[in-house]
C-alpha atoms as a PDB file:
ATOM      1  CA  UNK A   1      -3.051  11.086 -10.189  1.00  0.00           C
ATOM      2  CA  UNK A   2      -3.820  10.777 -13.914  1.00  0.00           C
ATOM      3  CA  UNK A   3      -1.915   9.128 -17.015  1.00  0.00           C
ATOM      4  CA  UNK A   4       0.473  11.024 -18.694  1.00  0.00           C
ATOM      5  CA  UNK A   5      -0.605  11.438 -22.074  1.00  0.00           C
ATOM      6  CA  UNK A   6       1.902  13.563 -23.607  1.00  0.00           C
ATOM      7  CA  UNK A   7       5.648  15.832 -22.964  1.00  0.00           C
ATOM      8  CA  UNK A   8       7.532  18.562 -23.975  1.00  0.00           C
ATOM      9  CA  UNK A   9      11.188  19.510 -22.866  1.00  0.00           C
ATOM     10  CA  UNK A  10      11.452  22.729 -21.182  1.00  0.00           C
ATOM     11  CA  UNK A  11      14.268  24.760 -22.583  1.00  0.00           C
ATOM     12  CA  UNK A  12      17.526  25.150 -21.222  1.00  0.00           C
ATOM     13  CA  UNK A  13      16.711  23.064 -18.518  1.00  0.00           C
ATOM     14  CA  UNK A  14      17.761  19.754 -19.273  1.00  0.00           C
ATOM     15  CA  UNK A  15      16.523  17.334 -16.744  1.00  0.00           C
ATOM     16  CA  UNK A  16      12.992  18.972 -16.368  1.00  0.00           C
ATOM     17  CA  UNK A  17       9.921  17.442 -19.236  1.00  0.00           C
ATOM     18  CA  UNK A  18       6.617  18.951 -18.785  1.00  0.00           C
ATOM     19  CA  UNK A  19       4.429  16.664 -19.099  1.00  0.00           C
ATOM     20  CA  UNK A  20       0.495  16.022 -20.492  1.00  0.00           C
ATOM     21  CA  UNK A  21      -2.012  14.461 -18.030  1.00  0.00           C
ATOM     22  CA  UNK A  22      -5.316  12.855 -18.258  1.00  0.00           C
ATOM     23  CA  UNK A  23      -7.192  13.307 -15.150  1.00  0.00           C
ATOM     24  CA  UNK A  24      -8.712  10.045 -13.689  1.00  0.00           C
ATOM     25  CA  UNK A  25     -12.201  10.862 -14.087  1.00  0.00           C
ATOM     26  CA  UNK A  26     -11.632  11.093 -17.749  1.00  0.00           C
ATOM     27  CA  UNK A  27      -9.940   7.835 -17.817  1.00  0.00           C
ATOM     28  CA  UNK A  28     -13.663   6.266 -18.026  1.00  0.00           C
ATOM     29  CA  UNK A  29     -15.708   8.809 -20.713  1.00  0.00           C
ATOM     30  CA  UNK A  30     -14.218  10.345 -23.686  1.00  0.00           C
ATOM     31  CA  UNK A  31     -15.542  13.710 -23.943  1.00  0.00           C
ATOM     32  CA  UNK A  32     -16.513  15.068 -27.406  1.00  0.00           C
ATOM     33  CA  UNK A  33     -14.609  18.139 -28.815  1.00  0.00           C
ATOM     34  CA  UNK A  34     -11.749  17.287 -26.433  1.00  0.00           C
ATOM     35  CA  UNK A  35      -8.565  18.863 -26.373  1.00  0.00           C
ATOM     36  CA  UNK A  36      -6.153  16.608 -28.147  1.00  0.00           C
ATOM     37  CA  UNK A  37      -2.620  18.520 -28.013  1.00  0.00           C
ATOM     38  CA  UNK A  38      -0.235  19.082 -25.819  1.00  0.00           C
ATOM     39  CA  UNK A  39      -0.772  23.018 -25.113  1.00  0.00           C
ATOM     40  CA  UNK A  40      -4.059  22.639 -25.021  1.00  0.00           C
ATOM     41  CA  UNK A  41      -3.876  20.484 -21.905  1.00  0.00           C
ATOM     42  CA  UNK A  42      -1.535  22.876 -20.593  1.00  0.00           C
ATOM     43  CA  UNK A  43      -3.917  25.919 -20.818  1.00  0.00           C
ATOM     44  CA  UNK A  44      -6.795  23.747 -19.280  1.00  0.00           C
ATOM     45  CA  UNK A  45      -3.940  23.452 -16.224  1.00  0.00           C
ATOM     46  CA  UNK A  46      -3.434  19.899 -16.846  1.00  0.00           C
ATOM     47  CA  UNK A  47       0.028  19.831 -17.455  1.00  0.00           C
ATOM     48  CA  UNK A  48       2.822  19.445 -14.344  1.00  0.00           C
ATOM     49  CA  UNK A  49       6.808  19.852 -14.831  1.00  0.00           C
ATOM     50  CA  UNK A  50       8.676  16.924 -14.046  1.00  0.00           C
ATOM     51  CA  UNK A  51      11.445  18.074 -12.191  1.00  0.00           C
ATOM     52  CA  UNK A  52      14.929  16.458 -11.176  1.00  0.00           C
ATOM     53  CA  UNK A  53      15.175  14.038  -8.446  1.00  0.00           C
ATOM     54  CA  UNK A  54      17.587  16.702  -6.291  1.00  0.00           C
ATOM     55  CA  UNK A  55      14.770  19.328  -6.483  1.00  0.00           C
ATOM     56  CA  UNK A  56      12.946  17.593  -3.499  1.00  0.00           C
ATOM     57  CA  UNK A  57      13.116  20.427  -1.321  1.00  0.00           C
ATOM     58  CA  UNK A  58      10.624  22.448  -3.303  1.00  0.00           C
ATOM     59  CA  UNK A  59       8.419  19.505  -2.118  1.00  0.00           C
ATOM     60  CA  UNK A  60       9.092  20.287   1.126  1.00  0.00           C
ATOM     61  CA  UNK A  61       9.031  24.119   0.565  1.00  0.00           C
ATOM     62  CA  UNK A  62       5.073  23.645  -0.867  1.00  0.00           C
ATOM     63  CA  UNK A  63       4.266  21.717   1.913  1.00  0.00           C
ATOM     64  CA  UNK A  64       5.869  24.148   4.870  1.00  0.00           C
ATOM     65  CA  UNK A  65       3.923  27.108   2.830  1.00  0.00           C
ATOM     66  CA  UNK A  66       0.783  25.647   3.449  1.00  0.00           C
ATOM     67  CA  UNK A  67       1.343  24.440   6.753  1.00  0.00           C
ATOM     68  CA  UNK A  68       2.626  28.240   8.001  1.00  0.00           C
ATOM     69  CA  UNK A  69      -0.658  29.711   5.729  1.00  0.00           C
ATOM     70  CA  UNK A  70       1.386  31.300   3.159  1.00  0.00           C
ATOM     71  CA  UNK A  71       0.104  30.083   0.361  1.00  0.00           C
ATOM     72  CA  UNK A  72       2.241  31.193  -2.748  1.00  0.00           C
ATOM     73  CA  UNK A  73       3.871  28.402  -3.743  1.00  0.00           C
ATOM     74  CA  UNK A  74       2.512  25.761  -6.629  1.00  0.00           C
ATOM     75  CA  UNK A  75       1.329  22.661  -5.316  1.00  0.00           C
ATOM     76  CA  UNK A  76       4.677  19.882  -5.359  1.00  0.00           C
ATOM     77  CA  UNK A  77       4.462  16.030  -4.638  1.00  0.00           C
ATOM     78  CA  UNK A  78       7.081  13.429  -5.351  1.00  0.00           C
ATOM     79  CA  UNK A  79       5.616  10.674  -7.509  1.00  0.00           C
ATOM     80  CA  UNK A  80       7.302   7.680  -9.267  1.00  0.00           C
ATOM     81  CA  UNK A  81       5.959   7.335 -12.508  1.00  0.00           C
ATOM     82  CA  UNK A  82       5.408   4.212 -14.831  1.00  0.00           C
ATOM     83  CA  UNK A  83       4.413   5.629 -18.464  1.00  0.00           C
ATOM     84  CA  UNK A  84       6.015   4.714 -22.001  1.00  0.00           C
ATOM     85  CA  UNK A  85       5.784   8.159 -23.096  1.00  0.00           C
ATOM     86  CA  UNK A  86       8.430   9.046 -20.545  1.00  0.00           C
ATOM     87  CA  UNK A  87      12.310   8.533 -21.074  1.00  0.00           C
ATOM     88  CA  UNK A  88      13.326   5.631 -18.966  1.00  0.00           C
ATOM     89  CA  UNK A  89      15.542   7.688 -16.511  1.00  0.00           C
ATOM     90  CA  UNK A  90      12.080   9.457 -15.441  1.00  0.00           C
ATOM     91  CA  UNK A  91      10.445   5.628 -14.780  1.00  0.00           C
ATOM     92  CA  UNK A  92      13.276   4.364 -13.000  1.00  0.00           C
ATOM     93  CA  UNK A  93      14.919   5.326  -9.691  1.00  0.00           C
ATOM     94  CA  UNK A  94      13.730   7.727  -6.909  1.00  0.00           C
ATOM     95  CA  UNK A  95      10.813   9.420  -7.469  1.00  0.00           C
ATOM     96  CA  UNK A  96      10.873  12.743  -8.664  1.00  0.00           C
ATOM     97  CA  UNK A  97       9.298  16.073  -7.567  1.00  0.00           C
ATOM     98  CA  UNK A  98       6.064  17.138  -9.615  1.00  0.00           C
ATOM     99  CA  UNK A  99       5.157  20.421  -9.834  1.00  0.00           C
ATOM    100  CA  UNK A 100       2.082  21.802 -11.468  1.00  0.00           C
ATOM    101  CA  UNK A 101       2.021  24.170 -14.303  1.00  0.00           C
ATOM    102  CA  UNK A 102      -0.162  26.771 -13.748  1.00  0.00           C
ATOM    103  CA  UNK A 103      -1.305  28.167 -17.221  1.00  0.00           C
ATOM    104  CA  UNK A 104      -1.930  31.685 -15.398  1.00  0.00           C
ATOM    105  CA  UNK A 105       1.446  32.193 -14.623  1.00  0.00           C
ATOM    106  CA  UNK A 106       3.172  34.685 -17.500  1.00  0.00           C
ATOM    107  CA  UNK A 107       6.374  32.577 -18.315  1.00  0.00           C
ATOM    108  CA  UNK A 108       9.264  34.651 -19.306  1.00  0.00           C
ATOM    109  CA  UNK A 109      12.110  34.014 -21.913  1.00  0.00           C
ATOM    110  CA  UNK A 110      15.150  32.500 -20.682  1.00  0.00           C
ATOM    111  CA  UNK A 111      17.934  33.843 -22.348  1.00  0.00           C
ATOM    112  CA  UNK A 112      20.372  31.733 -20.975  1.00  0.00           C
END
């Protein structure tokens, strides 16, 4: 769990926000020299992708890796989420699959 703090749209991907997150155990002590924006959450791998409500199955697909001991896929819960940073179509409704967003993982440009 953890608050979401902060999001950024993904490009070209229109129902998907990554999102900002402050980790519960720094809900209770502000730490000094902190990391205050958005990408800098995302490189300390604090950032997840919000993802559509019909991506469920990659959910399911995290959750079958680990139980057959693959373990390549990015850990994926469904969550609801109550936050005013978010749009209200991502507070309302079914929950929707969170994925994390591993800052390790070279990102390529979509040109589409």
């Amino acid at each position: 769990g953890g608050d979401v703090i902060s999001k950024a749209r993904v490009p070209a991907h229109g129902q998907v926000l990554q999102v900002a997150l402050n980790p519960p155990a720094q809900r209770q002590v502000r730490q000094p020299g902190g990391v205050s924006t958005h990408r800098g959450h995302c490189r300390q791998g604090c950032c997840s992708l919000i993802k559509r409500t019909e991506d469920w199955f990659e959910v399911f697909a995290f959750h079958l890796d680990r139980v057959l001991g693959i373990n390549r896929s990015l850990p994926a819960v469904l969550r609801m989420f109550h936050s005013d940073v978010l749009p209200y179509r991502f507070t309302r409704g079914s929950p929707r699959p969170v994925v994390w967003w591993d800052p390790d993982i070279q990102h390529l440009a979509d040109n589409d």
